[in-house]
N, C-alpha and C. Protein backbone atom coordinates (compact mmCIF):
# COMPACT_ATOMS: atom_id res chain seq x y z
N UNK A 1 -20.63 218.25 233.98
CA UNK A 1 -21.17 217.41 235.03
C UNK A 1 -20.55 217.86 236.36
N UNK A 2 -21.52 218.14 237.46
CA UNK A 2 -20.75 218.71 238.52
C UNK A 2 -20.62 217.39 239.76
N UNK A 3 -19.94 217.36 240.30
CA UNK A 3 -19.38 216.38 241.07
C UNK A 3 -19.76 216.84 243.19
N UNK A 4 -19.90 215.86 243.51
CA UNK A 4 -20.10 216.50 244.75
C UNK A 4 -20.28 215.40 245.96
N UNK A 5 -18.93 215.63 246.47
CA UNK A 5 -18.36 214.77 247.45
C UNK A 5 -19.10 215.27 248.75
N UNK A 6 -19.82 214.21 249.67
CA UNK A 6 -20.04 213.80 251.18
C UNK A 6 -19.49 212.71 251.75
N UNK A 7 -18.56 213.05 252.38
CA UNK A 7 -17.40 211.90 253.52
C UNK A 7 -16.04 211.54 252.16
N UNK A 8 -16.41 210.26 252.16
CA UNK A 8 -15.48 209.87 251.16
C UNK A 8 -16.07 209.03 249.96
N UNK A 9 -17.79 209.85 249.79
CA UNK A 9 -18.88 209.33 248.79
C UNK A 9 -18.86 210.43 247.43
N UNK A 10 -18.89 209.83 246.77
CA UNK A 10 -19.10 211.10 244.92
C UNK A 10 -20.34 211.05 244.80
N UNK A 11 -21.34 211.87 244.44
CA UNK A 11 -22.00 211.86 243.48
C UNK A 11 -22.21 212.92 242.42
N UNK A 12 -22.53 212.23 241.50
CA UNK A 12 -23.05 213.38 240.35
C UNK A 12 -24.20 214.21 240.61
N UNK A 13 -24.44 215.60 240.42
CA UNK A 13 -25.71 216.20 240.60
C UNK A 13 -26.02 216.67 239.40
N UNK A 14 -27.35 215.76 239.45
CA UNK A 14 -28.35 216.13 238.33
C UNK A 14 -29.11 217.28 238.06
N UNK A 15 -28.99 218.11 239.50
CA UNK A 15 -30.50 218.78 239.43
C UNK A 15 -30.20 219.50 240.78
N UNK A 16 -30.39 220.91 240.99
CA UNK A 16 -30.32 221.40 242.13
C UNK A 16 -31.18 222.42 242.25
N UNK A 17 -32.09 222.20 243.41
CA UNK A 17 -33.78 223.12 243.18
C UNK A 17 -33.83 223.38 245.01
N UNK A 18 -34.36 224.99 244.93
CA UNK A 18 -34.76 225.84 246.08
C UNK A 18 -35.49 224.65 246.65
N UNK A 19 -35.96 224.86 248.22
CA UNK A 19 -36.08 224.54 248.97
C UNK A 19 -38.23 224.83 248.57
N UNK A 20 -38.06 225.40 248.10
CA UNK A 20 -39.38 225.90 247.81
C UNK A 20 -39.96 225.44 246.31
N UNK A 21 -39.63 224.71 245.74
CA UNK A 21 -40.19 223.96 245.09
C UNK A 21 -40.89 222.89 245.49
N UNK A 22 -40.64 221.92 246.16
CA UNK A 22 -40.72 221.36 247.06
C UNK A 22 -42.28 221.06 247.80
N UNK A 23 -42.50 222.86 248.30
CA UNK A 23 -43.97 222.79 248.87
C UNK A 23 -45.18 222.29 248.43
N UNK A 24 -45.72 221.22 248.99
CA UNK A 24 -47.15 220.66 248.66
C UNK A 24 -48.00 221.87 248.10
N UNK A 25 -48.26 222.50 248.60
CA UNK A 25 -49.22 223.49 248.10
C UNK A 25 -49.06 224.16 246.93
N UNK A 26 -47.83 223.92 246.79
CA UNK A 26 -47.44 224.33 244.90
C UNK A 26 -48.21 223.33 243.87
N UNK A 27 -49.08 221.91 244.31
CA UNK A 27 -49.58 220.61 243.44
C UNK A 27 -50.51 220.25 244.02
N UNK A 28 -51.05 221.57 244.89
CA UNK A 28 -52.31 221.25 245.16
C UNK A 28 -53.03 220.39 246.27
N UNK A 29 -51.90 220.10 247.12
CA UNK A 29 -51.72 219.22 248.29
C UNK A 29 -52.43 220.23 249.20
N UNK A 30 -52.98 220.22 250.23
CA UNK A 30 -53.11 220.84 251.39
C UNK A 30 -52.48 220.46 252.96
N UNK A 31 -51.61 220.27 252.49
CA UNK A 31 -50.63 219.65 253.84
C UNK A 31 -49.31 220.61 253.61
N UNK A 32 -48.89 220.75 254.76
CA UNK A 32 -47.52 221.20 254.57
C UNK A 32 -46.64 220.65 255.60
N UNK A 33 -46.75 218.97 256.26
CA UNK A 33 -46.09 218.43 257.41
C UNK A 33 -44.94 217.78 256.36
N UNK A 34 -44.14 217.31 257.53
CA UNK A 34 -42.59 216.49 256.52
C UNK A 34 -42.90 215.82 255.37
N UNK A 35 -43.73 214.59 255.76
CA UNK A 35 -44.61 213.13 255.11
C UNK A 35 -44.98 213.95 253.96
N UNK A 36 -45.50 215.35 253.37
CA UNK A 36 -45.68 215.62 252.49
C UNK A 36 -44.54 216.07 251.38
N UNK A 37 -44.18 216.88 252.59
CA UNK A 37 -42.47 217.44 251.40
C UNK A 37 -41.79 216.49 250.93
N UNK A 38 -41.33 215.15 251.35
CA UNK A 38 -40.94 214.27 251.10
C UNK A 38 -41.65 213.69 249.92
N UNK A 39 -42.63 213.37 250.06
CA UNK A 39 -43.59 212.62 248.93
C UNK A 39 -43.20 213.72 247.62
N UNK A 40 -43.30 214.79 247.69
CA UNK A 40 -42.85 215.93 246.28
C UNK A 40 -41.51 215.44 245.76
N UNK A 41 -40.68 215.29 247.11
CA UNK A 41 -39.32 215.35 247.06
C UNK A 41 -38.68 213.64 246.04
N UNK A 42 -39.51 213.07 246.44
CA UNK A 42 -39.12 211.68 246.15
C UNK A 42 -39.29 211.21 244.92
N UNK A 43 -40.74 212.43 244.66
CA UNK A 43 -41.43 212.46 243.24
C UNK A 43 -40.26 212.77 241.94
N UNK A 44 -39.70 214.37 242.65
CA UNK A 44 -38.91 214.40 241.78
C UNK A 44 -37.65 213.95 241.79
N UNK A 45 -37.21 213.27 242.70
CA UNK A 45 -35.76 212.07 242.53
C UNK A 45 -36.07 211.13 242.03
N UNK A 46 -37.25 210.34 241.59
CA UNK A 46 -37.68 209.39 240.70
C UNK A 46 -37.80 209.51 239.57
N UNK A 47 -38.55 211.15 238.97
CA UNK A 47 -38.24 211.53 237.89
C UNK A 47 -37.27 212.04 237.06
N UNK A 48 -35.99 211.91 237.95
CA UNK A 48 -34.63 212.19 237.21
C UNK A 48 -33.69 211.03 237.65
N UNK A 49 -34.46 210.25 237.66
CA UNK A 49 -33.73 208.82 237.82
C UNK A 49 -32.39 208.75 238.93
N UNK A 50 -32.69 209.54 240.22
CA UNK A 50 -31.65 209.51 240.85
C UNK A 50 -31.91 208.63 242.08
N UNK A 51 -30.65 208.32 242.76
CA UNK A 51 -31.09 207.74 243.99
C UNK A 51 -30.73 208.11 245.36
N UNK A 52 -30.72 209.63 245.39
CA UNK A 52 -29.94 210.01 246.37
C UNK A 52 -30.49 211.77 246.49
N UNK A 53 -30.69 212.29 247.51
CA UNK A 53 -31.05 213.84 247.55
C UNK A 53 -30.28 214.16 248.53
N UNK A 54 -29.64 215.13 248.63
CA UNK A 54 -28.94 215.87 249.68
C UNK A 54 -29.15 217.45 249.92
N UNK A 55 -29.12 217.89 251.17
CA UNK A 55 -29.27 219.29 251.17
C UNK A 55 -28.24 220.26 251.49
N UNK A 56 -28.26 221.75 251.11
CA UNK A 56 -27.16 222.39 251.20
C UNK A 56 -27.29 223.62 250.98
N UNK A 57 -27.69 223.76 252.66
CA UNK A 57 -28.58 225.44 252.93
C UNK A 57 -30.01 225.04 252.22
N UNK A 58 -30.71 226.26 251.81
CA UNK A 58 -32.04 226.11 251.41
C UNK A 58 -31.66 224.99 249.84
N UNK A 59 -31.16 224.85 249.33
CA UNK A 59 -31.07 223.81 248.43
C UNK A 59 -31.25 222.53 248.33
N UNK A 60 -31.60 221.64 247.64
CA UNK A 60 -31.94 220.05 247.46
C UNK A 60 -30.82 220.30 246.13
N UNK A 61 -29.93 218.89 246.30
CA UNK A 61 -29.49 218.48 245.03
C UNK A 61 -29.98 217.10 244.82
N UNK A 62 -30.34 216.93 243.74
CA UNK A 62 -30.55 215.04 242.93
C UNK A 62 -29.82 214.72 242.38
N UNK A 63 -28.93 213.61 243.01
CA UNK A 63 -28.39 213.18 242.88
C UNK A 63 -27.95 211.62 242.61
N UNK A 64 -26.82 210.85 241.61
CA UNK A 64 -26.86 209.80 241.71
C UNK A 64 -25.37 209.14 241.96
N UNK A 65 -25.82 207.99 242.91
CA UNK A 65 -23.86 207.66 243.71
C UNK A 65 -23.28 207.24 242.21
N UNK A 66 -22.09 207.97 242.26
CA UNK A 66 -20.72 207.36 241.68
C UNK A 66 -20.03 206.09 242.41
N UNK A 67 -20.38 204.93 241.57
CA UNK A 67 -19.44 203.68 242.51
C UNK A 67 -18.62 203.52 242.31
N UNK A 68 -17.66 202.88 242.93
CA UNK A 68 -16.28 202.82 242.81
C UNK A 68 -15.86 201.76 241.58
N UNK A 69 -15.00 202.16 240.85
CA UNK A 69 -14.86 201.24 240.09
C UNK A 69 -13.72 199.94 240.46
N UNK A 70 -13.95 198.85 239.46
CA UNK A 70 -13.47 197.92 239.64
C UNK A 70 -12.87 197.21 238.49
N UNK A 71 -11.47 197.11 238.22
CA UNK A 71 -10.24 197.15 237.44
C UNK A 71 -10.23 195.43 237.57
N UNK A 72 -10.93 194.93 236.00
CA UNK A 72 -10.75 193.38 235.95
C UNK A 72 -9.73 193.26 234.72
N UNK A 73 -8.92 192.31 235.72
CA UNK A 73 -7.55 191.71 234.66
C UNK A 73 -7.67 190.45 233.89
């Protein structure tokens, strides 16, 4: 499981896919504005049950937050 800290946030990454997967026109979309990449993008953070995408260089990771735990006595 690879781990992957932004600020002083964890998450786990599920899934880390080119920047080019991504493109509408790979599913037949004929758009290639933000509103579309996003809609792909969201598609597949829903289908790996994550709640979080981050980028890093041409990369997308899916990702899901690690919460902090909480130590009951």
């Amino acid at each position: 499981m690879k781990i992957f800290y932004n600020g002083n946030q964890a998450y786990q990454v599920v899934r880390k896919l080119h920047i080019s997967t991504f493109d509408p026109r790979r599913y037949g979309v004929n758009r290639t504005d933000e509103d579309a990449y996003m809609s792909i993008c969201r598609l597949w953070k829903d289908e790996h049950h994550c709640d979080h995408v981050l980028r890093q260089g041409e990369d997308f990771m899916l990702c899901r937050t690690i919460k902090d735990v909480k130590i009951i006595e």
